[in-house]
PDB file of N, CA and C in Angstrom:
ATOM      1  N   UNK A   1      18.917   3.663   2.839  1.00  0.00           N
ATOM      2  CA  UNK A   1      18.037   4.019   3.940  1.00  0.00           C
ATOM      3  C   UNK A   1      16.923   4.956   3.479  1.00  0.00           C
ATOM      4  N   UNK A   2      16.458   5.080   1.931  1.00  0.00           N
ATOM      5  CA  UNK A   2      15.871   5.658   1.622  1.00  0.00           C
ATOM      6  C   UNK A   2      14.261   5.563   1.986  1.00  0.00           C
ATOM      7  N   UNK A   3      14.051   4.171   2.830  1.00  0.00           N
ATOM      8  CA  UNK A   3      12.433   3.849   3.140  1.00  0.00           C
ATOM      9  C   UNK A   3      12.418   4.574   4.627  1.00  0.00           C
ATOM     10  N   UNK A   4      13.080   5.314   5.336  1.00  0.00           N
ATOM     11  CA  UNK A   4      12.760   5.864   6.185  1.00  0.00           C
ATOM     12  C   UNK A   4      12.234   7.079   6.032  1.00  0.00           C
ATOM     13  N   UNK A   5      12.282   7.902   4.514  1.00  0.00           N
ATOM     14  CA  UNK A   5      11.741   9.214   4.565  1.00  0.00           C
ATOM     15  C   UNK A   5      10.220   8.891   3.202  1.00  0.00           C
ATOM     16  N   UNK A   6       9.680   7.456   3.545  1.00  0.00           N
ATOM     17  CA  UNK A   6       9.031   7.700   3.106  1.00  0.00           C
ATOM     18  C   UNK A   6       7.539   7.808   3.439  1.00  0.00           C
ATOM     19  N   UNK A   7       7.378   7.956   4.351  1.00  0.00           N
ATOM     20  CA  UNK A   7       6.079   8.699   5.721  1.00  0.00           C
ATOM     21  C   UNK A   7       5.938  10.054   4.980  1.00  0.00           C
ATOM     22  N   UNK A   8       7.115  10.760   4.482  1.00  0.00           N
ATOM     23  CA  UNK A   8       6.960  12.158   4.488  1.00  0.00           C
ATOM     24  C   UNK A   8       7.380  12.485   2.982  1.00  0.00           C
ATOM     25  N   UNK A   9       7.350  11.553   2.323  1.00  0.00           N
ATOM     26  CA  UNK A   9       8.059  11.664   0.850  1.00  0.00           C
ATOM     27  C   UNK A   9       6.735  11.951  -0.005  1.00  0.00           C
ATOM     28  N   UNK A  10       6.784  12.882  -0.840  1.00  0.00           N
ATOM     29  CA  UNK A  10       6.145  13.113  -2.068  1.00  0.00           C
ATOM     30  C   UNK A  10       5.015  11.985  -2.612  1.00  0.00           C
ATOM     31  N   UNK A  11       3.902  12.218  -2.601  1.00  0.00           N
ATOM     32  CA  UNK A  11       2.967  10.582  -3.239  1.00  0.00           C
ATOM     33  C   UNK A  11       3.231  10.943  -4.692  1.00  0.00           C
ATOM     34  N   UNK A  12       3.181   9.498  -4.989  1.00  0.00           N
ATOM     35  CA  UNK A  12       3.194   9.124  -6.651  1.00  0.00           C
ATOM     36  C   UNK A  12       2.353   9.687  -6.977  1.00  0.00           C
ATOM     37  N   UNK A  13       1.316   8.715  -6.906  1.00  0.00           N
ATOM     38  CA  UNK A  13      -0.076   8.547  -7.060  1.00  0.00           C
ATOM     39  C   UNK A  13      -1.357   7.724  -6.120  1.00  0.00           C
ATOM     40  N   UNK A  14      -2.209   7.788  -6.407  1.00  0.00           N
ATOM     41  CA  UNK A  14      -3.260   7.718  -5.461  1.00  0.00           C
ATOM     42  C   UNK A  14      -3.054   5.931  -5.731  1.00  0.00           C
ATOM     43  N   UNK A  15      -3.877   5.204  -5.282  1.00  0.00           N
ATOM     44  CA  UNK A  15      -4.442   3.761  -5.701  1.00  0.00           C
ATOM     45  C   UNK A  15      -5.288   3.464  -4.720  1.00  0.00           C
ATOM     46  N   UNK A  16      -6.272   2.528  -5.666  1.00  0.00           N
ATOM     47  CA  UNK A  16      -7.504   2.187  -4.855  1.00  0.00           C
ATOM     48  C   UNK A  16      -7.445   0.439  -4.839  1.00  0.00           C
ATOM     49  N   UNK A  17      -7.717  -0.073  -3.364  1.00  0.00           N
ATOM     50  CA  UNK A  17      -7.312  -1.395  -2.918  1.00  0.00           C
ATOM     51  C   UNK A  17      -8.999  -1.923  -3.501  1.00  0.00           C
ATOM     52  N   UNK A  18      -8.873  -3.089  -4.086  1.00  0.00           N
ATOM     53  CA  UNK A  18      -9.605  -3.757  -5.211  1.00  0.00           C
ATOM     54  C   UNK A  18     -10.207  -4.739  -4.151  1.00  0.00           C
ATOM     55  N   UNK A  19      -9.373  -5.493  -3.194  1.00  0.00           N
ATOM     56  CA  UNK A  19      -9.781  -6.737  -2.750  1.00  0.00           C
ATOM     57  C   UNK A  19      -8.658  -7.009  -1.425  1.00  0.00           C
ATOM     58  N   UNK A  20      -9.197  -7.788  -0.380  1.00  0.00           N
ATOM     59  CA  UNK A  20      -8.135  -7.988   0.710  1.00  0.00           C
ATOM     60  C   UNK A  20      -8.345  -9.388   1.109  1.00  0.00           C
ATOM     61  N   UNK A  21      -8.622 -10.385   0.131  1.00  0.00           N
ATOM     62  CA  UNK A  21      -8.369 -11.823   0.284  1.00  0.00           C
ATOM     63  C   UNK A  21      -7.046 -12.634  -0.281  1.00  0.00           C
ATOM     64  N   UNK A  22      -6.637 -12.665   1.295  1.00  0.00           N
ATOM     65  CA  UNK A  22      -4.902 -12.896   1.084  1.00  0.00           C
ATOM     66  C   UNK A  22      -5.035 -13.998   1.335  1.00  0.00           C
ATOM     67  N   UNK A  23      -4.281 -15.078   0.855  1.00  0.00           N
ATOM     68  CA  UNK A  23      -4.078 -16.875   0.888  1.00  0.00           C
ATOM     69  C   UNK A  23      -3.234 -16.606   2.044  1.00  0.00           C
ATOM     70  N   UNK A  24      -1.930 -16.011   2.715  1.00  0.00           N
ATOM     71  CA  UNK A  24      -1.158 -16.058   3.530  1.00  0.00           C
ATOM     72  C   UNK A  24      -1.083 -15.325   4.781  1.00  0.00           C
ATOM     73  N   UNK A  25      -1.462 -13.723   4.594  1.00  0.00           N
ATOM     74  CA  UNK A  25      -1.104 -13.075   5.248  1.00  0.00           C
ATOM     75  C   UNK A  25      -2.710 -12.229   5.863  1.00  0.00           C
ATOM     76  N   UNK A  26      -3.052 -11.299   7.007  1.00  0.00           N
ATOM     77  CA  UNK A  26      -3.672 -10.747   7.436  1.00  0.00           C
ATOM     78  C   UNK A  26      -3.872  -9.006   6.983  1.00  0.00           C
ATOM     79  N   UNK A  27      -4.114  -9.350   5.598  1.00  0.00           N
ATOM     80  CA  UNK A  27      -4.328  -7.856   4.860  1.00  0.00           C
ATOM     81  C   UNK A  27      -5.295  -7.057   5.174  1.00  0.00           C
ATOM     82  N   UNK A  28      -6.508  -7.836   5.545  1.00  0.00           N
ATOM     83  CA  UNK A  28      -7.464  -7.108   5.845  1.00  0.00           C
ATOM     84  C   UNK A  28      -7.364  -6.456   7.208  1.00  0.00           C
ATOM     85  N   UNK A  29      -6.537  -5.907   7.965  1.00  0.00           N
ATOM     86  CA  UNK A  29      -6.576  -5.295   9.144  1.00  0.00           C
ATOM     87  C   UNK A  29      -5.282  -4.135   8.866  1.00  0.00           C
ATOM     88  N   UNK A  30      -5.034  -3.960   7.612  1.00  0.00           N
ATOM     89  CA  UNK A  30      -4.178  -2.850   7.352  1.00  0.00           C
ATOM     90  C   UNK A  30      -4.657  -1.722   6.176  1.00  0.00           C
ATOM     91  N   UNK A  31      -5.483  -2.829   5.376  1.00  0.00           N
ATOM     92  CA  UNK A  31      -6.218  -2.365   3.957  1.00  0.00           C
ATOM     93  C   UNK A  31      -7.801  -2.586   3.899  1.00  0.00           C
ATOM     94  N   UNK A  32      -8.255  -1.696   3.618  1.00  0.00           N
ATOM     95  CA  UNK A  32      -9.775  -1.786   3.341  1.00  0.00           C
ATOM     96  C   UNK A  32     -10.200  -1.702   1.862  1.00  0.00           C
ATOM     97  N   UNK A  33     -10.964  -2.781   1.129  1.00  0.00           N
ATOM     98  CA  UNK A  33     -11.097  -2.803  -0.330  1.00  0.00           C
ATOM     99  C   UNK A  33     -12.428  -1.724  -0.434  1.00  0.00           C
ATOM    100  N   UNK A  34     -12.075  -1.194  -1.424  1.00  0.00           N
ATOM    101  CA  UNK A  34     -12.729   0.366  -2.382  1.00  0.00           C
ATOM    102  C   UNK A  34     -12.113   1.603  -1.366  1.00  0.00           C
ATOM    103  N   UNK A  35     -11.437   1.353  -0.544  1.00  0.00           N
ATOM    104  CA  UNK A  35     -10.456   2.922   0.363  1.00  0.00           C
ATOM    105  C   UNK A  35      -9.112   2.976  -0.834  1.00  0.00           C
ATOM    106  N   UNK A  36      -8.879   4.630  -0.923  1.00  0.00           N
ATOM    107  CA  UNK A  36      -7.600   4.440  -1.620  1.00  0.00           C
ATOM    108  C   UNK A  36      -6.564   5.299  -0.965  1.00  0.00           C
ATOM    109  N   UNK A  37      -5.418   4.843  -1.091  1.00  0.00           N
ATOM    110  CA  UNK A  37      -4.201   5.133  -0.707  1.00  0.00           C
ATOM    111  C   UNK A  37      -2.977   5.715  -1.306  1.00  0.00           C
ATOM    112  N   UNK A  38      -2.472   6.395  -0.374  1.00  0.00           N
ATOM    113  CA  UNK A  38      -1.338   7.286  -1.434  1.00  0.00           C
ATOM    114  C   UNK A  38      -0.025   6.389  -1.514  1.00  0.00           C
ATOM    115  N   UNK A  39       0.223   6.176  -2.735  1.00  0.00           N
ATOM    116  CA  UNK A  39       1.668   5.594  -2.960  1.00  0.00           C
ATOM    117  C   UNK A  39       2.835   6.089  -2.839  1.00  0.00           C
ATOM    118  N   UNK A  40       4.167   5.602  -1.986  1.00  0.00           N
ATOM    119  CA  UNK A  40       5.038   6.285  -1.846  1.00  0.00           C
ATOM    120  C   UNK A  40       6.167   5.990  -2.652  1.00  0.00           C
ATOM    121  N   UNK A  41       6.225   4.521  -2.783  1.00  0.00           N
ATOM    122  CA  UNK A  41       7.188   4.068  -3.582  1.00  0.00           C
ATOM    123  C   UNK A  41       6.603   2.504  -4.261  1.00  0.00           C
ATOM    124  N   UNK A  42       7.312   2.172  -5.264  1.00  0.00           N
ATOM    125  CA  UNK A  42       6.840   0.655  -6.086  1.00  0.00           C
ATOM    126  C   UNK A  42       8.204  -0.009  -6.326  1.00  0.00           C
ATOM    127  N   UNK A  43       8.428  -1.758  -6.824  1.00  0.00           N
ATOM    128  CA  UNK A  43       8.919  -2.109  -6.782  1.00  0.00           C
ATOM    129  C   UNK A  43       8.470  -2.948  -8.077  1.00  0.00           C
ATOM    130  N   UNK A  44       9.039  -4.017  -8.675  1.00  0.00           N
ATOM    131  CA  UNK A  44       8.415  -4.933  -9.460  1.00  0.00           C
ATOM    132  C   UNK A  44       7.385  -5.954  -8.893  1.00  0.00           C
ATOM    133  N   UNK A  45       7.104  -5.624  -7.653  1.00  0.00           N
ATOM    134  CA  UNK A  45       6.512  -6.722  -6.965  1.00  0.00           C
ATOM    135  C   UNK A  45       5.270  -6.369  -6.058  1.00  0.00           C
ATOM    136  N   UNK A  46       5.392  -5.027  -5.710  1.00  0.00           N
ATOM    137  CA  UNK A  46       5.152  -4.593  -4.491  1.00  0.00           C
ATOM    138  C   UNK A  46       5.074  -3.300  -5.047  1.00  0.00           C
ATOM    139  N   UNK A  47       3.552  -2.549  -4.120  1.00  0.00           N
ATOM    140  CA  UNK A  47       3.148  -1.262  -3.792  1.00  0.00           C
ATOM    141  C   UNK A  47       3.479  -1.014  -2.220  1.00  0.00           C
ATOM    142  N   UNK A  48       4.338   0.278  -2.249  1.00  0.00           N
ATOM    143  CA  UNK A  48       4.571   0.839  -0.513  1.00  0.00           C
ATOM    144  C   UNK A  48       3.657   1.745  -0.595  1.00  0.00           C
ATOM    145  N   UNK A  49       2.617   1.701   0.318  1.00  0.00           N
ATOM    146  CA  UNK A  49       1.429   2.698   0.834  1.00  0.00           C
ATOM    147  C   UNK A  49       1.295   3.131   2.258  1.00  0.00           C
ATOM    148  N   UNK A  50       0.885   4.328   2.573  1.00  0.00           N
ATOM    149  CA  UNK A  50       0.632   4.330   4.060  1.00  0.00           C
ATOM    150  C   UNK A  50      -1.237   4.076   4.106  1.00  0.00           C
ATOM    151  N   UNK A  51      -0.788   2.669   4.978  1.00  0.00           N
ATOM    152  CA  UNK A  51      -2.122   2.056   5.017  1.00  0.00           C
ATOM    153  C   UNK A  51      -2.612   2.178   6.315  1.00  0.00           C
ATOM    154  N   UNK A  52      -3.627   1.636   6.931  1.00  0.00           N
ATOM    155  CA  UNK A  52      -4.407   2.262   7.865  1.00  0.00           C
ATOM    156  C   UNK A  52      -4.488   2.369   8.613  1.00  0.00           C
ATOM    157  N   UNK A  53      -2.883   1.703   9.395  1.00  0.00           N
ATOM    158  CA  UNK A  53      -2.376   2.062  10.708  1.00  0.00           C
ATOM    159  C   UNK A  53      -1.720   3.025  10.605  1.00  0.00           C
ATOM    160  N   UNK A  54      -1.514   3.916   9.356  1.00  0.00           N
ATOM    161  CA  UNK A  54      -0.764   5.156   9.632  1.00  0.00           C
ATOM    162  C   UNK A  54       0.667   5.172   8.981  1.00  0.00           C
ATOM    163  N   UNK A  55       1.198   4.233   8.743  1.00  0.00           N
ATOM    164  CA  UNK A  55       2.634   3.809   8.392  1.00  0.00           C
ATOM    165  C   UNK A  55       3.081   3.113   7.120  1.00  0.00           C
ATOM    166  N   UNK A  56       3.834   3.226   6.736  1.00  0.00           N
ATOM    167  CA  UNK A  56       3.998   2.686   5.401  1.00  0.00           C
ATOM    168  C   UNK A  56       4.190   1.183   5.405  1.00  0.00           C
ATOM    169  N   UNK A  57       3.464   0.600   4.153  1.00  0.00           N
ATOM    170  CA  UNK A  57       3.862  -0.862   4.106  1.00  0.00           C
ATOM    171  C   UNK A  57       3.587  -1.505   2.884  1.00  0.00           C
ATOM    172  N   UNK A  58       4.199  -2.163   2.336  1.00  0.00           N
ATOM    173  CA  UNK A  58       4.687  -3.026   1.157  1.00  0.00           C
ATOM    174  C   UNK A  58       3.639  -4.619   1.043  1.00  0.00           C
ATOM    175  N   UNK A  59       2.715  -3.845  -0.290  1.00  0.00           N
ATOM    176  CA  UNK A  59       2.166  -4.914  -0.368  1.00  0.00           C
ATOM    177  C   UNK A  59       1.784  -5.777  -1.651  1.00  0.00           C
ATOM    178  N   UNK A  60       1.431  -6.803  -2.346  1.00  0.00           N
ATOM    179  CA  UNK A  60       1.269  -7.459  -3.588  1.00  0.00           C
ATOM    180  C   UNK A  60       1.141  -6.349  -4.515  1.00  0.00           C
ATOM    181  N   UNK A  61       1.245  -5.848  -5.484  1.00  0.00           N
ATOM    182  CA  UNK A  61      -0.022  -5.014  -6.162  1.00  0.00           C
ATOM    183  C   UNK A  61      -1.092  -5.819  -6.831  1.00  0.00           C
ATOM    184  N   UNK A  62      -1.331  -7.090  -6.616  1.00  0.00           N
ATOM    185  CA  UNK A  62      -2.859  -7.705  -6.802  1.00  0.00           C
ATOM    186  C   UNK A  62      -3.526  -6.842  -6.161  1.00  0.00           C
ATOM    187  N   UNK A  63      -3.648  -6.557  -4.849  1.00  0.00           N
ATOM    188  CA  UNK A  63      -4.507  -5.710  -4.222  1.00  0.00           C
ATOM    189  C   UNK A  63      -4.914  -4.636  -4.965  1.00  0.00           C
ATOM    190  N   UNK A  64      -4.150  -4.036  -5.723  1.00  0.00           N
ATOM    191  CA  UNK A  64      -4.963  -2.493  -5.968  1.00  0.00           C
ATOM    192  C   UNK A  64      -4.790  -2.063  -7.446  1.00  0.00           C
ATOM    193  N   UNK A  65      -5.631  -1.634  -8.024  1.00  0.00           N
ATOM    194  CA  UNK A  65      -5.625  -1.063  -9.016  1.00  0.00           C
ATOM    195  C   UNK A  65      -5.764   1.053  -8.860  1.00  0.00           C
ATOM    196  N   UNK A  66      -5.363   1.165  -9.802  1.00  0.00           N
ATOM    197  CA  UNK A  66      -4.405   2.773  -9.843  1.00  0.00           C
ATOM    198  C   UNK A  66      -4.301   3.271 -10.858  1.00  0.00           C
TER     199      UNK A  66
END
């Protein structure tokens, strides 16, 4: 249950979103490309950021370079 304290958890590091042309999903209404964001946690797959609704969320790391 460790993704619930991560609103308030320590940032990694910063990262800056590169691009928000998603083949599947509606990225561009959470991420804005050249805005950067604080990282809370990573995965092999996936950057968790609090993106621009305020809340954390798990996304490609195609999007962003860091």
């Amino acid at each position: 249950m460790i993704h619930q304290n991560w609103e308030t958890s320590e940032t990694i590091r910063e990262l800056t979103c590169v691009h928000t042309d998603a083949k599947k999903y509606m990225v561009n209404q959470a991420l804005t490309a050249g805005k950067t964001y604080p990282l809370k946690n990573e995965t092999e797959e996936f950057y968790f950021v609090i993106d621009n609704t305020g809340k954390v969320g798990g996304y490609y790391k195609e999007y962003f370079k860091g």
